[in-house]
PDB file of N, CA and C in Angstrom:
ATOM      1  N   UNK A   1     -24.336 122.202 -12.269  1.00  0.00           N
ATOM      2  CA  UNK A   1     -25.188 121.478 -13.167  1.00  0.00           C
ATOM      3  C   UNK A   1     -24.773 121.773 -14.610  1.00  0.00           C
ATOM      4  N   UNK A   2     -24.535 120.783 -15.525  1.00  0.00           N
ATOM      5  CA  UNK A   2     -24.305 121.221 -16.962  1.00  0.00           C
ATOM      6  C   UNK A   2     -25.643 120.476 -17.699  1.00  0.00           C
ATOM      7  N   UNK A   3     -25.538 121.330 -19.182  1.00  0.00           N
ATOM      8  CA  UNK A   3     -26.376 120.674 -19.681  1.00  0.00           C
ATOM      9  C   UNK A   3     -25.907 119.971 -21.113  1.00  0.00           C
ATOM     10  N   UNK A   4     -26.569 119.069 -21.980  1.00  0.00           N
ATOM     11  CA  UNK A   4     -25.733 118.609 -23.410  1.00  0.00           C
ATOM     12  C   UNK A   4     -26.626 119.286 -24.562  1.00  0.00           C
ATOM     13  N   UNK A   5     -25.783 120.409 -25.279  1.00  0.00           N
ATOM     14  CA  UNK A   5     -26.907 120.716 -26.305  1.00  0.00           C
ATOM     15  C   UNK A   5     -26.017 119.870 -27.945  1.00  0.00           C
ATOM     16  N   UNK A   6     -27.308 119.323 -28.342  1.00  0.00           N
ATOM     17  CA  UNK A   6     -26.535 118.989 -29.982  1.00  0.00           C
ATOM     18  C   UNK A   6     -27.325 119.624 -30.859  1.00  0.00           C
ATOM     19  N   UNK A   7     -26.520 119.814 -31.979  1.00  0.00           N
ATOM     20  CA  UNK A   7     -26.847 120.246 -32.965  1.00  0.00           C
ATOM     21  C   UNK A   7     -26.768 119.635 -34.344  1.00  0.00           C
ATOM     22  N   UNK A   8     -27.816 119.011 -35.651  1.00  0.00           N
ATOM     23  CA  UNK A   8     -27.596 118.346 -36.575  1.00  0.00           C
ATOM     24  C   UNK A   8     -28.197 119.159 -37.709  1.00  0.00           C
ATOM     25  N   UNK A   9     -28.088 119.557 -38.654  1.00  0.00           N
ATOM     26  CA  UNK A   9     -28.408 119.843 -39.919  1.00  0.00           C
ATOM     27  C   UNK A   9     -27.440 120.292 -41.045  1.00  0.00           C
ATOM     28  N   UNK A  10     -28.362 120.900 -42.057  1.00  0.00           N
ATOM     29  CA  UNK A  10     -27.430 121.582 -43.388  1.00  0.00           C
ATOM     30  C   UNK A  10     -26.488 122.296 -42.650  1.00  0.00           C
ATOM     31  N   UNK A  11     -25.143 122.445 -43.044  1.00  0.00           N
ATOM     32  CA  UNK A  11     -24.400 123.590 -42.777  1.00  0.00           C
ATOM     33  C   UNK A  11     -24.359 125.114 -43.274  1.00  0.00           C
ATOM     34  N   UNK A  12     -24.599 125.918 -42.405  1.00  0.00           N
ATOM     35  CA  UNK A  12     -24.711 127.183 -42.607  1.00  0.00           C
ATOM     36  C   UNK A  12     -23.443 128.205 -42.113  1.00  0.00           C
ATOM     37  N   UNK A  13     -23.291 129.226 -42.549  1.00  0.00           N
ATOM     38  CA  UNK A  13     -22.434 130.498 -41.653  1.00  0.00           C
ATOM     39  C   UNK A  13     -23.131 130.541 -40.348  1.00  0.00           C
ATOM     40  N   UNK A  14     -22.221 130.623 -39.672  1.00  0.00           N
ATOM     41  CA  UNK A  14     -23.293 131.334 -38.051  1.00  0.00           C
ATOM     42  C   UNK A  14     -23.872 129.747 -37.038  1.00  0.00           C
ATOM     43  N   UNK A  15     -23.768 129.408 -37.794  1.00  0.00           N
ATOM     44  CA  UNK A  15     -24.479 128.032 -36.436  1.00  0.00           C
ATOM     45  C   UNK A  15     -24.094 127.933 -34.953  1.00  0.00           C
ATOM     46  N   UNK A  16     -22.818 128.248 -34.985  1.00  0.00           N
ATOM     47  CA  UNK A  16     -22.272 127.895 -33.770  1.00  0.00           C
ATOM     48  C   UNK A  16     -22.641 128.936 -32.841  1.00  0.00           C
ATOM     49  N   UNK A  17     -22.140 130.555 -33.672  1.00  0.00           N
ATOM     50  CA  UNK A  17     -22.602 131.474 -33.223  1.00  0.00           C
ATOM     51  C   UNK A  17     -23.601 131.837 -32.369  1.00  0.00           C
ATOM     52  N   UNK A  18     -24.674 131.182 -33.255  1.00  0.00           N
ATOM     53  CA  UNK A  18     -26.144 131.948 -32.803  1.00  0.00           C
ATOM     54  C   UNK A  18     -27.011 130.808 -31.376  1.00  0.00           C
ATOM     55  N   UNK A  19     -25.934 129.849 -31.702  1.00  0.00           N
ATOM     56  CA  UNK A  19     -26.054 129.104 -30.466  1.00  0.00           C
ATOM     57  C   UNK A  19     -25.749 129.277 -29.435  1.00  0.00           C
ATOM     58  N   UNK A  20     -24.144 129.349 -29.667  1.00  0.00           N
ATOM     59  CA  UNK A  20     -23.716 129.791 -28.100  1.00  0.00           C
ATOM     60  C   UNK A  20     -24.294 131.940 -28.090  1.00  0.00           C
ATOM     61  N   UNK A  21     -24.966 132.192 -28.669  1.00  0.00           N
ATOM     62  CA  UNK A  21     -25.252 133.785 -28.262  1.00  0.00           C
ATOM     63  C   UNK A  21     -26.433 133.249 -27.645  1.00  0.00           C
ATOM     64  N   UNK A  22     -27.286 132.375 -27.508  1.00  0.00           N
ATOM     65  CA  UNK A  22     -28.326 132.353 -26.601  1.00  0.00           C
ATOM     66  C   UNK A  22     -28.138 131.290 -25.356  1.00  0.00           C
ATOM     67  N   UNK A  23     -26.798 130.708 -25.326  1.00  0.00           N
ATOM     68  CA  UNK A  23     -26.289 130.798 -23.922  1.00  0.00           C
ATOM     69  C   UNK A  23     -25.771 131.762 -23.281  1.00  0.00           C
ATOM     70  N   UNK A  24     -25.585 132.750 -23.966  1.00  0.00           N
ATOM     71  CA  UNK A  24     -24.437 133.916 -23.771  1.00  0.00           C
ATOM     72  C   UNK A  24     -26.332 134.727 -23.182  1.00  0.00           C
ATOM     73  N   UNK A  25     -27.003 134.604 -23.469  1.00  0.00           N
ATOM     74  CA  UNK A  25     -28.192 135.463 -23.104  1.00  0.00           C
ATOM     75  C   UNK A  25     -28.964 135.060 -21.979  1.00  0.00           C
ATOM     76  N   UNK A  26     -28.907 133.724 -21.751  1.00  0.00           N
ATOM     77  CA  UNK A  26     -29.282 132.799 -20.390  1.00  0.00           C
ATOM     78  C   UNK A  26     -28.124 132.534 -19.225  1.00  0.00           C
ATOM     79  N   UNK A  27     -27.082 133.361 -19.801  1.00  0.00           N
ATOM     80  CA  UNK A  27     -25.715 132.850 -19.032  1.00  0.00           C
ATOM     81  C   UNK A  27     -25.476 131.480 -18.471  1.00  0.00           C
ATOM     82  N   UNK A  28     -25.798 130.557 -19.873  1.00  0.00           N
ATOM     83  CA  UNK A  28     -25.035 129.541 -19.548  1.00  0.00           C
ATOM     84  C   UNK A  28     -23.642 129.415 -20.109  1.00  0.00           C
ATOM     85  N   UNK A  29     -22.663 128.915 -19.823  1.00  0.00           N
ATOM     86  CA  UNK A  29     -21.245 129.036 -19.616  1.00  0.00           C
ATOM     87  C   UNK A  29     -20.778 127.718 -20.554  1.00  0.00           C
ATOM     88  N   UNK A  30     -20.172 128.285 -21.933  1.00  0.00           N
ATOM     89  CA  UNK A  30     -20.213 126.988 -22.663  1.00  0.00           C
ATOM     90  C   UNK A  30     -18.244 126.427 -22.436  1.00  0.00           C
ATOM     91  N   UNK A  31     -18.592 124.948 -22.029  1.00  0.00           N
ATOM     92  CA  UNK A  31     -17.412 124.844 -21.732  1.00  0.00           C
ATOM     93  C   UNK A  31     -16.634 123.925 -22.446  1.00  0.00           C
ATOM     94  N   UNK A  32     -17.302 123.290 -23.288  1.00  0.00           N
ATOM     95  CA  UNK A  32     -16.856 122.357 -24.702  1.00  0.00           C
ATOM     96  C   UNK A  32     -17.590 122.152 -25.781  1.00  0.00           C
ATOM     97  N   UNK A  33     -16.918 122.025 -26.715  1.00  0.00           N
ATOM     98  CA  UNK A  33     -17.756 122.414 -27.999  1.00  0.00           C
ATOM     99  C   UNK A  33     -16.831 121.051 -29.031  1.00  0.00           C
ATOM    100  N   UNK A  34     -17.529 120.447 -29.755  1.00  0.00           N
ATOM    101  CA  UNK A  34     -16.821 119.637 -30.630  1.00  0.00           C
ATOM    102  C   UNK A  34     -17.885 119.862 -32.111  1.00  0.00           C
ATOM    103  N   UNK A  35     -17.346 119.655 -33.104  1.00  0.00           N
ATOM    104  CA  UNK A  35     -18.289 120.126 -34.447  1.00  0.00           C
ATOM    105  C   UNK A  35     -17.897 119.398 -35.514  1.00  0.00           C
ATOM    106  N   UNK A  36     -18.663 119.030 -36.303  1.00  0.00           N
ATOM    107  CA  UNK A  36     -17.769 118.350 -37.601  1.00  0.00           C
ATOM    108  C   UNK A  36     -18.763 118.869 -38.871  1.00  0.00           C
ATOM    109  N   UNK A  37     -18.272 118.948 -40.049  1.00  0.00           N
ATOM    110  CA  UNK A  37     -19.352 118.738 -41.038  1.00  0.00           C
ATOM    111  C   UNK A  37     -18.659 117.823 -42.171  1.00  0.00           C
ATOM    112  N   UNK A  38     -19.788 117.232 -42.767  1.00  0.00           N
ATOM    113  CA  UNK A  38     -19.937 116.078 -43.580  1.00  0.00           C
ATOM    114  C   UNK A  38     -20.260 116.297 -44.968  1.00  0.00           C
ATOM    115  N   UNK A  39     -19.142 116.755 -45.919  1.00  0.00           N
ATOM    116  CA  UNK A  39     -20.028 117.566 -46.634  1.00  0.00           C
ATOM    117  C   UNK A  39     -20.882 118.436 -46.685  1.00  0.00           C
ATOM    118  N   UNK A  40     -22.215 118.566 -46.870  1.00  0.00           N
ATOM    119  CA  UNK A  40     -22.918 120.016 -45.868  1.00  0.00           C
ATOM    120  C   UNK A  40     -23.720 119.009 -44.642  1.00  0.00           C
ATOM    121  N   UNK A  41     -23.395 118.464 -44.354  1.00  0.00           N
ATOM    122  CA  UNK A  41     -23.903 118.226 -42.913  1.00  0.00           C
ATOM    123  C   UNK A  41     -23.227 118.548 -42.004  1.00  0.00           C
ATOM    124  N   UNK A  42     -24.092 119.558 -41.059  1.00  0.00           N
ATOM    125  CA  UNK A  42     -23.394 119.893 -39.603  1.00  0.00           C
ATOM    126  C   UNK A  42     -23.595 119.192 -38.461  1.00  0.00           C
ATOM    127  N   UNK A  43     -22.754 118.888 -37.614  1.00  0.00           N
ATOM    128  CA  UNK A  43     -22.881 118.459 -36.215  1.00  0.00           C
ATOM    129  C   UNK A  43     -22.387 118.816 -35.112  1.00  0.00           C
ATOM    130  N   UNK A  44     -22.984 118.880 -34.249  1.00  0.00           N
ATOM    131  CA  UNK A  44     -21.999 119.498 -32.909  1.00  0.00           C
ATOM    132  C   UNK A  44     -22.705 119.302 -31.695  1.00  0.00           C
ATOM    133  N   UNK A  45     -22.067 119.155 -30.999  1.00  0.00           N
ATOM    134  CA  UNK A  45     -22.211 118.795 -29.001  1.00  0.00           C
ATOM    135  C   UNK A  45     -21.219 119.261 -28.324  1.00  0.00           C
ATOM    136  N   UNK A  46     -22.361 120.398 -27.546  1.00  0.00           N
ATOM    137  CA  UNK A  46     -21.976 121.278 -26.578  1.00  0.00           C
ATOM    138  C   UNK A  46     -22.076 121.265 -25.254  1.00  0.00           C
ATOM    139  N   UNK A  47     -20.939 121.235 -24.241  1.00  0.00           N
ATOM    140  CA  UNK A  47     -21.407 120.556 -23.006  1.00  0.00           C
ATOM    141  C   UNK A  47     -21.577 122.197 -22.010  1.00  0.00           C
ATOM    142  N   UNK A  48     -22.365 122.310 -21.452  1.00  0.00           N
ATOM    143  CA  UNK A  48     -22.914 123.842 -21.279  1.00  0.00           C
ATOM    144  C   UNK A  48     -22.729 124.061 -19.229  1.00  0.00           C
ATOM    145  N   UNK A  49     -22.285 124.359 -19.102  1.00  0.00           N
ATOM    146  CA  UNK A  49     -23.130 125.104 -17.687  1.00  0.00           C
ATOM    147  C   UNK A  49     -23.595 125.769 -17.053  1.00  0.00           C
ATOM    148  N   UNK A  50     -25.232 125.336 -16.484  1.00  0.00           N
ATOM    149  CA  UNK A  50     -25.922 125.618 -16.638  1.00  0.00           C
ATOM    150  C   UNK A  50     -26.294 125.971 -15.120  1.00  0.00           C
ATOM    151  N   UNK A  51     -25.066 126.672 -14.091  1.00  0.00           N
ATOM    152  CA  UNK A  51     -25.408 126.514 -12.134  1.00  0.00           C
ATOM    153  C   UNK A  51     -25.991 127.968 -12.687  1.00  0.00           C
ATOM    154  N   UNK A  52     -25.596 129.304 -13.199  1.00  0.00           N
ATOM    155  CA  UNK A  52     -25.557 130.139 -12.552  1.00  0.00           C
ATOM    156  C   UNK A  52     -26.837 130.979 -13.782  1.00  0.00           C
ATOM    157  N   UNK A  53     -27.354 130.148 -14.439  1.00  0.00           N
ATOM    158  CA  UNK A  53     -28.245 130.508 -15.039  1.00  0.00           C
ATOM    159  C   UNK A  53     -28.774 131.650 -14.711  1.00  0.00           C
ATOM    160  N   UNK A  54     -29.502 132.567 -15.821  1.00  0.00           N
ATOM    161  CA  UNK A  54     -30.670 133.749 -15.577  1.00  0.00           C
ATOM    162  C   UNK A  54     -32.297 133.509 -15.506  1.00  0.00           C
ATOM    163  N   UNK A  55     -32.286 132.097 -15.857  1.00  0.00           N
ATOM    164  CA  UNK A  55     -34.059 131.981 -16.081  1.00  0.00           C
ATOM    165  C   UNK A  55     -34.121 130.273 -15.967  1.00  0.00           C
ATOM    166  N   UNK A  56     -35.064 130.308 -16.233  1.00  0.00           N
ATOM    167  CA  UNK A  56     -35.197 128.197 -16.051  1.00  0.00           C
ATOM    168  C   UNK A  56     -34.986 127.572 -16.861  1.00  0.00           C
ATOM    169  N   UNK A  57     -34.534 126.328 -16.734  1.00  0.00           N
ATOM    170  CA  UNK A  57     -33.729 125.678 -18.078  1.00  0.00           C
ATOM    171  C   UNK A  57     -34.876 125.348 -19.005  1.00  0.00           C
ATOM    172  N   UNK A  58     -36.099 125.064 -18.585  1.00  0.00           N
ATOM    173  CA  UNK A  58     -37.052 125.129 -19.829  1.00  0.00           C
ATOM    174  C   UNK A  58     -37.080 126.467 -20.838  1.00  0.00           C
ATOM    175  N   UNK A  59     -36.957 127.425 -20.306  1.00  0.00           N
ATOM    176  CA  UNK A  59     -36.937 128.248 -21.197  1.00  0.00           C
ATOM    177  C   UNK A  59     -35.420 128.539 -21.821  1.00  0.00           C
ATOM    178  N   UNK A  60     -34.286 127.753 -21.885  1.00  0.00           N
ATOM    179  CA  UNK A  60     -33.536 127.837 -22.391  1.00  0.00           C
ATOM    180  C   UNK A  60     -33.725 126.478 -23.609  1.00  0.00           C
ATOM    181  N   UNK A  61     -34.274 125.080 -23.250  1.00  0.00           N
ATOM    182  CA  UNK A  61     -34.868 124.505 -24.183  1.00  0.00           C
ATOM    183  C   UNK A  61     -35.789 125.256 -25.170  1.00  0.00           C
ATOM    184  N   UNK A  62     -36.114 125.534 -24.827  1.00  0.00           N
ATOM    185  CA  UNK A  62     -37.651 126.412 -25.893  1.00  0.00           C
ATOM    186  C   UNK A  62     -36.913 127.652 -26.786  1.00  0.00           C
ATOM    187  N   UNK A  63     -36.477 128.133 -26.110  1.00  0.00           N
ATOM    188  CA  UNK A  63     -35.733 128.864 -27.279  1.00  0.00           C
ATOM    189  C   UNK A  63     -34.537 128.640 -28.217  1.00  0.00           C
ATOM    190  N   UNK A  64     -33.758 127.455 -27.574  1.00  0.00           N
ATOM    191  CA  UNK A  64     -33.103 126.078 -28.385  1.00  0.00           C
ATOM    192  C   UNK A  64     -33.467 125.971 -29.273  1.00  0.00           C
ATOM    193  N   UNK A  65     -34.806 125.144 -29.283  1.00  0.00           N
ATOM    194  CA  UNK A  65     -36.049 124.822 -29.829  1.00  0.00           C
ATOM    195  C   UNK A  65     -36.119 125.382 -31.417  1.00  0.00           C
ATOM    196  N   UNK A  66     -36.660 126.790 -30.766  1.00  0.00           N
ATOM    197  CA  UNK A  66     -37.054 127.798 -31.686  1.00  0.00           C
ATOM    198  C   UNK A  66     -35.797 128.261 -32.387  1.00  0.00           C
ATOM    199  N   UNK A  67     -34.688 128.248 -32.295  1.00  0.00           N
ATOM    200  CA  UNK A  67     -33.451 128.845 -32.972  1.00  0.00           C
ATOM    201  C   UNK A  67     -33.778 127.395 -33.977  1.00  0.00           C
ATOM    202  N   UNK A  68     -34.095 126.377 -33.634  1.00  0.00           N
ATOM    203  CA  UNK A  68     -33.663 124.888 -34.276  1.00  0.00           C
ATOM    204  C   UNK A  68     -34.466 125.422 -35.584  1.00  0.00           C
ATOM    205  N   UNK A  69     -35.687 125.823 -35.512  1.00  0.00           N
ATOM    206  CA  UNK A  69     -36.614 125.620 -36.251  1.00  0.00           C
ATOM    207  C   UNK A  69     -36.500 127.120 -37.565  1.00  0.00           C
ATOM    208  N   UNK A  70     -36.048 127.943 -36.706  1.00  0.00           N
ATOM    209  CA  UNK A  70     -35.525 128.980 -37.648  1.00  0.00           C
ATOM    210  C   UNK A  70     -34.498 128.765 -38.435  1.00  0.00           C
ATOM    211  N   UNK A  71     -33.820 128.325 -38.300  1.00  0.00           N
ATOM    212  CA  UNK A  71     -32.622 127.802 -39.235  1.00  0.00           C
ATOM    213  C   UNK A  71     -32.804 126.103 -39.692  1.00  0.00           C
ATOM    214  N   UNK A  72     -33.770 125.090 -39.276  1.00  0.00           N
ATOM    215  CA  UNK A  72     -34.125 124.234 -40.106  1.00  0.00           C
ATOM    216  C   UNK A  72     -32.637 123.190 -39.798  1.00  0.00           C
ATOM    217  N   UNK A  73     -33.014 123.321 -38.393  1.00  0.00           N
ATOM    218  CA  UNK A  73     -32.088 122.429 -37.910  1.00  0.00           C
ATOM    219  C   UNK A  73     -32.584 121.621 -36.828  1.00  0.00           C
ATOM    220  N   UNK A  74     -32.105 120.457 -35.944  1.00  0.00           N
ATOM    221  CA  UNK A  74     -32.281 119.909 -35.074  1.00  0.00           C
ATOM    222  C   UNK A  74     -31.866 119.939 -33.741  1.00  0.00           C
ATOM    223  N   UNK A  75     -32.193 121.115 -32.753  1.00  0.00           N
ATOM    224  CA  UNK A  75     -31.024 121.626 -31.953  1.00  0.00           C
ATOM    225  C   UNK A  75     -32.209 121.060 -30.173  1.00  0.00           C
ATOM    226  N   UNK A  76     -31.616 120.069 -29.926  1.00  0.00           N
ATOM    227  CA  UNK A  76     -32.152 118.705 -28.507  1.00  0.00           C
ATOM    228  C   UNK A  76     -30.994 119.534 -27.545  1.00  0.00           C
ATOM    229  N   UNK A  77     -31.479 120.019 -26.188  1.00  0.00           N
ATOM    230  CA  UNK A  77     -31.182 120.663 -24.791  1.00  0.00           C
ATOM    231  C   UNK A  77     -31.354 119.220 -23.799  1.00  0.00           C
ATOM    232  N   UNK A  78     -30.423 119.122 -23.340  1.00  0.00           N
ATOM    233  CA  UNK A  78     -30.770 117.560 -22.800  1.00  0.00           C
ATOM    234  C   UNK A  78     -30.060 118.312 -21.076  1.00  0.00           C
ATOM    235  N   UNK A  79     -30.677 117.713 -19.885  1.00  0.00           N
ATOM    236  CA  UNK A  79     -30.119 117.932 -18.819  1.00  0.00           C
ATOM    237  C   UNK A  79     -29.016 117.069 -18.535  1.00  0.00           C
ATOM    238  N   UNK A  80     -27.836 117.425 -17.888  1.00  0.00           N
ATOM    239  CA  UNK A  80     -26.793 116.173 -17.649  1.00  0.00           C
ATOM    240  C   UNK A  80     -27.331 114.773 -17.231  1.00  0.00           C
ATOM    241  N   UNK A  81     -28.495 115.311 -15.977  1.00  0.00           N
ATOM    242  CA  UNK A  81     -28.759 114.123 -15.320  1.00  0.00           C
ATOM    243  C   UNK A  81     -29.609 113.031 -15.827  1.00  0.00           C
ATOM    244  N   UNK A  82     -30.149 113.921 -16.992  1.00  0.00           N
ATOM    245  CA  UNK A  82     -31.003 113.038 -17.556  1.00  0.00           C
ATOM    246  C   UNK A  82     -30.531 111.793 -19.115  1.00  0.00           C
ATOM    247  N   UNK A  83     -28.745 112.683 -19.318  1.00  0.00           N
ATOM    248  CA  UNK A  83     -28.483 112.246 -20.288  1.00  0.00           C
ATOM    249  C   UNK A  83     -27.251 111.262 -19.663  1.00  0.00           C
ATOM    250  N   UNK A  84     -26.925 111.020 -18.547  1.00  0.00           N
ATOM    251  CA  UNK A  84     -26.128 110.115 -17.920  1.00  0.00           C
ATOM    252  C   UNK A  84     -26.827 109.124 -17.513  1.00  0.00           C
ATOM    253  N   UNK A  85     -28.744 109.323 -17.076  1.00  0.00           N
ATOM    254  CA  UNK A  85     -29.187 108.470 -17.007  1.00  0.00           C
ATOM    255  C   UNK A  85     -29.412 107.289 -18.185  1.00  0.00           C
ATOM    256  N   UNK A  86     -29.922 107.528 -19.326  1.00  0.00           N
ATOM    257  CA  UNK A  86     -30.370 107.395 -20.564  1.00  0.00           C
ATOM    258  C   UNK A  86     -28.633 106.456 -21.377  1.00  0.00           C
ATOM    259  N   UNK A  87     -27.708 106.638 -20.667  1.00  0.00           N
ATOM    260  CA  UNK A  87     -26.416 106.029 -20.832  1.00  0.00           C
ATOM    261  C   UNK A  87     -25.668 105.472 -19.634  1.00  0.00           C
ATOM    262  N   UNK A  88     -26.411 105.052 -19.007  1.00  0.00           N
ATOM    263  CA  UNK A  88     -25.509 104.075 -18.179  1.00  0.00           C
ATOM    264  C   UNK A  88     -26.468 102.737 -17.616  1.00  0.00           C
ATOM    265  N   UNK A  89     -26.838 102.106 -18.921  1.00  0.00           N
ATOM    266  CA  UNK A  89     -26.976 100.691 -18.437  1.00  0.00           C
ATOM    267  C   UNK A  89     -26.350  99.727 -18.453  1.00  0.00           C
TER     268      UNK A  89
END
């Protein structure tokens, strides 16, 4: 099972970092990463997997979530299945 995490805001030191360290804490397994910034706008989509997890993927959203909001960013945990659904009409 993988999951799609993105990431949109100001650009900071550390973004990527502190992202993939709380897959690195749920042991999800990050297996592509693409990033750009726009001037100070950051972006990035991370394609994650998510079989051998330590806890439930809600609580890997929620603390997504909460990293988003500490740094004043926009950071959406999307399930594969739900984001292949949502794109294939």
């Amino acid at each position: 099972m993988k999951a799609v995490v993105t990431v949109i805001g100001k650009d900071n030191v550390g973004i990527l970092h502190k992202v993939s360290g709380i897959c690195t804490e749920y042991n999800a397994n990050v297996l592509e990463v693409t990033q750009s910034v726009l001037q100070d706008m950051f972006a990035m989509i991370m394609l994650v997997d998510i079989s051998a997890m330590s806890a439930d993927f809600a609580q890997l959203v929620d603390r997504m979530e909460t990293l988003g909001k500490e740094l004043g960013l926009s950071i959406h945990t999307m399930h594969e299945d739900i984001f292949n659904s949502m794109h294939s009409i």
